[in-house]
C-alpha atoms as a PDB file:
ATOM      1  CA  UNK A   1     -11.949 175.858  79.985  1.00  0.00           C
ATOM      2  CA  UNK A   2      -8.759 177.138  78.461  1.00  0.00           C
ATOM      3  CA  UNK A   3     -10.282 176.221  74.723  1.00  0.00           C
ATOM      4  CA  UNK A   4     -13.275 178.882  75.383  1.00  0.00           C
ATOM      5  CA  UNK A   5     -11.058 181.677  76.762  1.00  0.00           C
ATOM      6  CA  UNK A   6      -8.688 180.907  73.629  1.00  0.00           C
ATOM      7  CA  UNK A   7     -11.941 181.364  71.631  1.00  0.00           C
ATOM      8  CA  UNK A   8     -13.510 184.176  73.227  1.00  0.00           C
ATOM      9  CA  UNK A   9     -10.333 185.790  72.641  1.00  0.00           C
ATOM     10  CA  UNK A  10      -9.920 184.888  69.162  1.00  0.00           C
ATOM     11  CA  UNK A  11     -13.547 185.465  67.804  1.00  0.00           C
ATOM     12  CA  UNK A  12     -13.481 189.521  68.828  1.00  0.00           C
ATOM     13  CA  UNK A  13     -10.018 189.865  67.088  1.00  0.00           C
ATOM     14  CA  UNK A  14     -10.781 188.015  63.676  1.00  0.00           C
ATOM     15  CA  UNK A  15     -14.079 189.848  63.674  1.00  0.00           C
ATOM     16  CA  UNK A  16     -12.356 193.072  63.665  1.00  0.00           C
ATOM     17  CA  UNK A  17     -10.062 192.580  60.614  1.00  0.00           C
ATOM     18  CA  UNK A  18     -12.485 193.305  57.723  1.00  0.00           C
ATOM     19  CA  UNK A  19     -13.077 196.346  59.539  1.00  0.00           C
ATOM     20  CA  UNK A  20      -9.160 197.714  60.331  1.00  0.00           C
ATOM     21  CA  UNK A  21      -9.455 198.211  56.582  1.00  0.00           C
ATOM     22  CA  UNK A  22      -5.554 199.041  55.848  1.00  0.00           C
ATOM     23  CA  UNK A  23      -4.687 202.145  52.742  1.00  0.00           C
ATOM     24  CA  UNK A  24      -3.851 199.760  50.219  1.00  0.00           C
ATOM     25  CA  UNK A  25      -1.132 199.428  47.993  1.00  0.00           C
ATOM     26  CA  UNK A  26       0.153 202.501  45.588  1.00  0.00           C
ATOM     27  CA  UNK A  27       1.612 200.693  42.427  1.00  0.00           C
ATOM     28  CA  UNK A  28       3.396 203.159  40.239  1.00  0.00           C
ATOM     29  CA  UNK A  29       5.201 202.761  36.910  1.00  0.00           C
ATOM     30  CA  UNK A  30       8.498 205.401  36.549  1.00  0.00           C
ATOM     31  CA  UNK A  31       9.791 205.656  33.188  1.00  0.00           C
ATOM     32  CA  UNK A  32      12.969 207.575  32.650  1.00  0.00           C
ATOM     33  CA  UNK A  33      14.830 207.804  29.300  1.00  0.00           C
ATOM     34  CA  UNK A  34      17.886 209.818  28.370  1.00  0.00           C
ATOM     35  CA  UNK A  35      17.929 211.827  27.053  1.00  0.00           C
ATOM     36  CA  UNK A  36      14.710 213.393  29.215  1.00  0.00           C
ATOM     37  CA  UNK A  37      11.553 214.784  27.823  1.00  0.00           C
ATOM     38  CA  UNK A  38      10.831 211.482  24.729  1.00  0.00           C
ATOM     39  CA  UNK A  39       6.995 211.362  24.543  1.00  0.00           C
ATOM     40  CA  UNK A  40       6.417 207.803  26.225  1.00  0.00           C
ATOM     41  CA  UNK A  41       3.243 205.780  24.899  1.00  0.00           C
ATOM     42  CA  UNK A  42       2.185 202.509  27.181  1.00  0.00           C
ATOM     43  CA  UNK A  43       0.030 200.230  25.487  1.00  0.00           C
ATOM     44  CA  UNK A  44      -0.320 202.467  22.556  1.00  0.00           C
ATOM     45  CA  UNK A  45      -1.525 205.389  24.856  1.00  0.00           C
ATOM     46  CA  UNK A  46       0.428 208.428  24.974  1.00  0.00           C
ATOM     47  CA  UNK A  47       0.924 208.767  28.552  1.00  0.00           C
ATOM     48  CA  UNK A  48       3.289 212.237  29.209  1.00  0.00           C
ATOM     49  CA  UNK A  49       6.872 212.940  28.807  1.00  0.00           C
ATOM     50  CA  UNK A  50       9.789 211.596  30.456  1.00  0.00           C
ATOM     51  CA  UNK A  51      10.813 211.327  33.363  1.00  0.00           C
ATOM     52  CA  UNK A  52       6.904 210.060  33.763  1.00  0.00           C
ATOM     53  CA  UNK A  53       5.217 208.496  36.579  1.00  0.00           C
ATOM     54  CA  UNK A  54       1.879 206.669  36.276  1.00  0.00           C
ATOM     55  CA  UNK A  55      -0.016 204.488  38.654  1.00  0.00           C
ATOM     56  CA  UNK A  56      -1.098 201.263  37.696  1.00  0.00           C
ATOM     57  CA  UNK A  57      -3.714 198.500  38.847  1.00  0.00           C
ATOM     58  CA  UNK A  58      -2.262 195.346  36.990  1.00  0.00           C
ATOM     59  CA  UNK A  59       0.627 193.706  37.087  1.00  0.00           C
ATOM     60  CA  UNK A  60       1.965 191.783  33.672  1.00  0.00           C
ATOM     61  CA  UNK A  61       3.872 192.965  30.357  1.00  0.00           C
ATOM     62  CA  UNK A  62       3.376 196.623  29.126  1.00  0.00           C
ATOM     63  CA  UNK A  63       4.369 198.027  25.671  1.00  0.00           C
ATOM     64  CA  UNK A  64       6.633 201.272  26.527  1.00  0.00           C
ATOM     65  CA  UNK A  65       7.369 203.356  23.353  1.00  0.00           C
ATOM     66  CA  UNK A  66       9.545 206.218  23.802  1.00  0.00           C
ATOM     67  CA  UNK A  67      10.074 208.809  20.791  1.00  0.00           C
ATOM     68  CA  UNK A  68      11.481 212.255  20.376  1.00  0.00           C
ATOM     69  CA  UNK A  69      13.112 214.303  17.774  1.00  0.00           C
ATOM     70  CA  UNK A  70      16.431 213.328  16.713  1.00  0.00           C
ATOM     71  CA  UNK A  71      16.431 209.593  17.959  1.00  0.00           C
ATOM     72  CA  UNK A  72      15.109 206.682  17.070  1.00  0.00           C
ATOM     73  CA  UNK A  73      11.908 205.378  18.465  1.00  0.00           C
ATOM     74  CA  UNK A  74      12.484 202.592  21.100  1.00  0.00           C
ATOM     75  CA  UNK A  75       9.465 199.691  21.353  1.00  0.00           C
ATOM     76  CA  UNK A  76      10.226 197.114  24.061  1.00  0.00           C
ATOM     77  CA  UNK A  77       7.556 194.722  26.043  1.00  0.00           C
ATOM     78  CA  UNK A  78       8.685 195.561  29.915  1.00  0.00           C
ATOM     79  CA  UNK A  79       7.971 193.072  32.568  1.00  0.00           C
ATOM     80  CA  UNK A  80       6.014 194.308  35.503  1.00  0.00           C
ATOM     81  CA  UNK A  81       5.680 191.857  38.197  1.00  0.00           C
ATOM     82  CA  UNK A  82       4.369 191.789  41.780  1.00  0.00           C
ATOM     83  CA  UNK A  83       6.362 191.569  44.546  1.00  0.00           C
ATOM     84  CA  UNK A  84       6.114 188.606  47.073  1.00  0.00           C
ATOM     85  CA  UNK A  85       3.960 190.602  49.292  1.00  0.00           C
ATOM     86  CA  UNK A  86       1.181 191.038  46.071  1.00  0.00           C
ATOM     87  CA  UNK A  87       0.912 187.336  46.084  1.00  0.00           C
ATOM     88  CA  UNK A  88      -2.317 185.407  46.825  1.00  0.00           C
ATOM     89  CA  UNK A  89      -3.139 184.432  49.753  1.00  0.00           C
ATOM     90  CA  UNK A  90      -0.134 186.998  51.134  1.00  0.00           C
ATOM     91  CA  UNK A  91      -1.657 189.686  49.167  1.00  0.00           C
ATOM     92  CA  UNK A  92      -5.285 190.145  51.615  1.00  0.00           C
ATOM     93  CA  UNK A  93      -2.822 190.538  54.561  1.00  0.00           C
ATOM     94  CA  UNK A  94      -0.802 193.515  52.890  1.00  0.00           C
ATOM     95  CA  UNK A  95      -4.171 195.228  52.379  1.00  0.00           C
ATOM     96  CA  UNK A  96      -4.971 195.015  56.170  1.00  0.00           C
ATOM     97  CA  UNK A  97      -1.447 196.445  57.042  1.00  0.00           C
ATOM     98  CA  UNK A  98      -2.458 199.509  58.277  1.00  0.00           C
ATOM     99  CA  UNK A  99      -0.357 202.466  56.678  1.00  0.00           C
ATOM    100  CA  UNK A 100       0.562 202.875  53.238  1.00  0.00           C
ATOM    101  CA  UNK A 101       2.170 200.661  51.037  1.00  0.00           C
ATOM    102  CA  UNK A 102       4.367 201.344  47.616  1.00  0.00           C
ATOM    103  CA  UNK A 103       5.200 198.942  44.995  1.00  0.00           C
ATOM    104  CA  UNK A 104       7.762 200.816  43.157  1.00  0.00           C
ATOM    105  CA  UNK A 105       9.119 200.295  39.276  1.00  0.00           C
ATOM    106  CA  UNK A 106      11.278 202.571  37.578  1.00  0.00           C
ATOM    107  CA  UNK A 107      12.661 201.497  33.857  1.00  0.00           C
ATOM    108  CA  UNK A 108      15.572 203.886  32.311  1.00  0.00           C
ATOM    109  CA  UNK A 109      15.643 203.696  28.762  1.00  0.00           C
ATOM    110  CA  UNK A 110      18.868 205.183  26.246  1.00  0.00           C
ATOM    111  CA  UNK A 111      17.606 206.429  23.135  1.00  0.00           C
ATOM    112  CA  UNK A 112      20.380 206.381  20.510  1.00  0.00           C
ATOM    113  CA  UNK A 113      19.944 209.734  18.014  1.00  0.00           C
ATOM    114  CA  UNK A 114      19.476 209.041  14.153  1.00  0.00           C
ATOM    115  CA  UNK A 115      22.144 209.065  11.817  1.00  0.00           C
ATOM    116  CA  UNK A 116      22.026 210.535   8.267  1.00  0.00           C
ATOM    117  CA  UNK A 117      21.980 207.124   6.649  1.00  0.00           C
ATOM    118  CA  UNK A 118      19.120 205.670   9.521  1.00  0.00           C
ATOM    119  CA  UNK A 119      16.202 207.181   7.021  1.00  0.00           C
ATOM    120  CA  UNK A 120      16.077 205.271   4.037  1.00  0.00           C
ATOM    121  CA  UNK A 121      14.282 207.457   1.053  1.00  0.00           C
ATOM    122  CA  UNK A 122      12.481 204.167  -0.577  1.00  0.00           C
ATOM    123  CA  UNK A 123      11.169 203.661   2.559  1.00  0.00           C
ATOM    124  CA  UNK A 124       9.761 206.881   3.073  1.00  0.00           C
ATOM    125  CA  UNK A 125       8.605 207.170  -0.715  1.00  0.00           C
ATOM    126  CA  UNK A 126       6.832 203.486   0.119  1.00  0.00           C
ATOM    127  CA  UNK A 127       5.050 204.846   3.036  1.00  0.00           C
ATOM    128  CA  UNK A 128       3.805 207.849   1.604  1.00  0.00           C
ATOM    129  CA  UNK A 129       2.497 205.518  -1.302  1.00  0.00           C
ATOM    130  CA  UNK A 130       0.479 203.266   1.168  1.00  0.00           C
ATOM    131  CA  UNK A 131      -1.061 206.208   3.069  1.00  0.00           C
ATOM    132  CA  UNK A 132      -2.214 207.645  -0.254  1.00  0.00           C
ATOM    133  CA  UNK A 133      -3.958 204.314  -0.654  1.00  0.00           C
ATOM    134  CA  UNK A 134      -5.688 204.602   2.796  1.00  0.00           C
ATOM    135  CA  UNK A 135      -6.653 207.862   2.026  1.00  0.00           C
ATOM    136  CA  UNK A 136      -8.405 206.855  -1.241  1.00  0.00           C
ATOM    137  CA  UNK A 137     -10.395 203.913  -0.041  1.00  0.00           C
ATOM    138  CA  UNK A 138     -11.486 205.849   2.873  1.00  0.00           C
ATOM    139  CA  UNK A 139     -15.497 205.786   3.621  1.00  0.00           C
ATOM    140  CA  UNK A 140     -16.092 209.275   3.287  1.00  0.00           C
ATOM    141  CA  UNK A 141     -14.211 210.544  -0.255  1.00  0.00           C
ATOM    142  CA  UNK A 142     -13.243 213.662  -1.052  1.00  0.00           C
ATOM    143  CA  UNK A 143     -16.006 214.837  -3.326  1.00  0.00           C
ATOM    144  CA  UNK A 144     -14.563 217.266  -6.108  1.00  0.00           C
ATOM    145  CA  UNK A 145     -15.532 221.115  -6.836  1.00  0.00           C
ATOM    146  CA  UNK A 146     -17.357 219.793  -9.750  1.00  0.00           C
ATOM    147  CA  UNK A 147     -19.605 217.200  -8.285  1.00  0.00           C
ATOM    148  CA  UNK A 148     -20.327 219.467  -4.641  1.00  0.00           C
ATOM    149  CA  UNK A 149     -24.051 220.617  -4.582  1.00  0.00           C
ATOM    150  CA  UNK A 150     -24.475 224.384  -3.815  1.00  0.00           C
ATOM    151  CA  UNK A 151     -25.538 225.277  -0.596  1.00  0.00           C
ATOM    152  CA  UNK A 152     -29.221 226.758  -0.244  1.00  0.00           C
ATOM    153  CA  UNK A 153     -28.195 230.240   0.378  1.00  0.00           C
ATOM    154  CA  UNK A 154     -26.612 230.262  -3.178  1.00  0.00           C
ATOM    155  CA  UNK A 155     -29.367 228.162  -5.068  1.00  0.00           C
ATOM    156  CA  UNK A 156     -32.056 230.776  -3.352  1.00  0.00           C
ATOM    157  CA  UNK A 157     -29.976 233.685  -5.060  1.00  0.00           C
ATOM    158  CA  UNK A 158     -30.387 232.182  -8.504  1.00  0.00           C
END
């Protein structure tokens, strides 16, 4: 007898669950840098300017690039990980907690500024040299005065 009232108890509650439907988890991303306002790229997407906040859906290793005028651009893989509460199985009951929940990361970054010796001239010169090679083999080449056909209002005038 007890075992059925346990049950009849039990059943209406664990059927109600899926529909308490809690708000979720807000996972956001803060990126701060001094000094403020460096252009910050995540996964090779420009993203905004620091200090930057983005929300995010997966947890794992993101590229951060900062750059800005003056200093030298900073590339380093930053760990993003869940907390205990994003774990499976743990992570279904979070959802159902009604309210809001935040999983908060904030990353502070120094850029160091460039010093007159930092920009090496070869390497410039060799960089301008490869992207003059790009530019040559592209797909579509500059055609030259010479070669360009006139357009039809100017072959109808002659």
């Amino acid at each position: 007898m007890f075992r059925l009232q346990v049950q009849l108890l039990l059943f209406p509650s664990l059927a109600a669950v899926p529909l308490a439907g809690g708000c979720g988890v807000q996972r956001t991303l803060e990126v701060e840098s001094s000094p403020p306002g460096a252009l910050v790229y995540l996964n090779g997407e420009e993203t905004g300017r620091t200090p930057m906040r983005k929300n995010f859906l997966w947890y794992g290793t993101y590229d951060v690039e900062l750059r800005k005028e003056g200093y030298q651009t900073l590339a380093r893989p930053t760990k993003v990980w869940a907390p205990w509460w994003q774990w499976p199985p743990v992570d279904l009951l979070a959802e159902l907690i009604p309210g809001p929940l935040e999983d908060r990361h904030v990353v502070r970054y120094t850029l160091r500024p460039l010093a007159a010796g930092d920009t090496d001239p070869e390497q410039v010169l060799g960089r301008a040299v490869q992207m003059r090679g790009r530019l040559k083999s592209s797909r579509y080449p500059r055609q030259s005065k010479e070669k360009r056909a006139a357009p039809a209002t100017e072959a109808a005038r002659e």
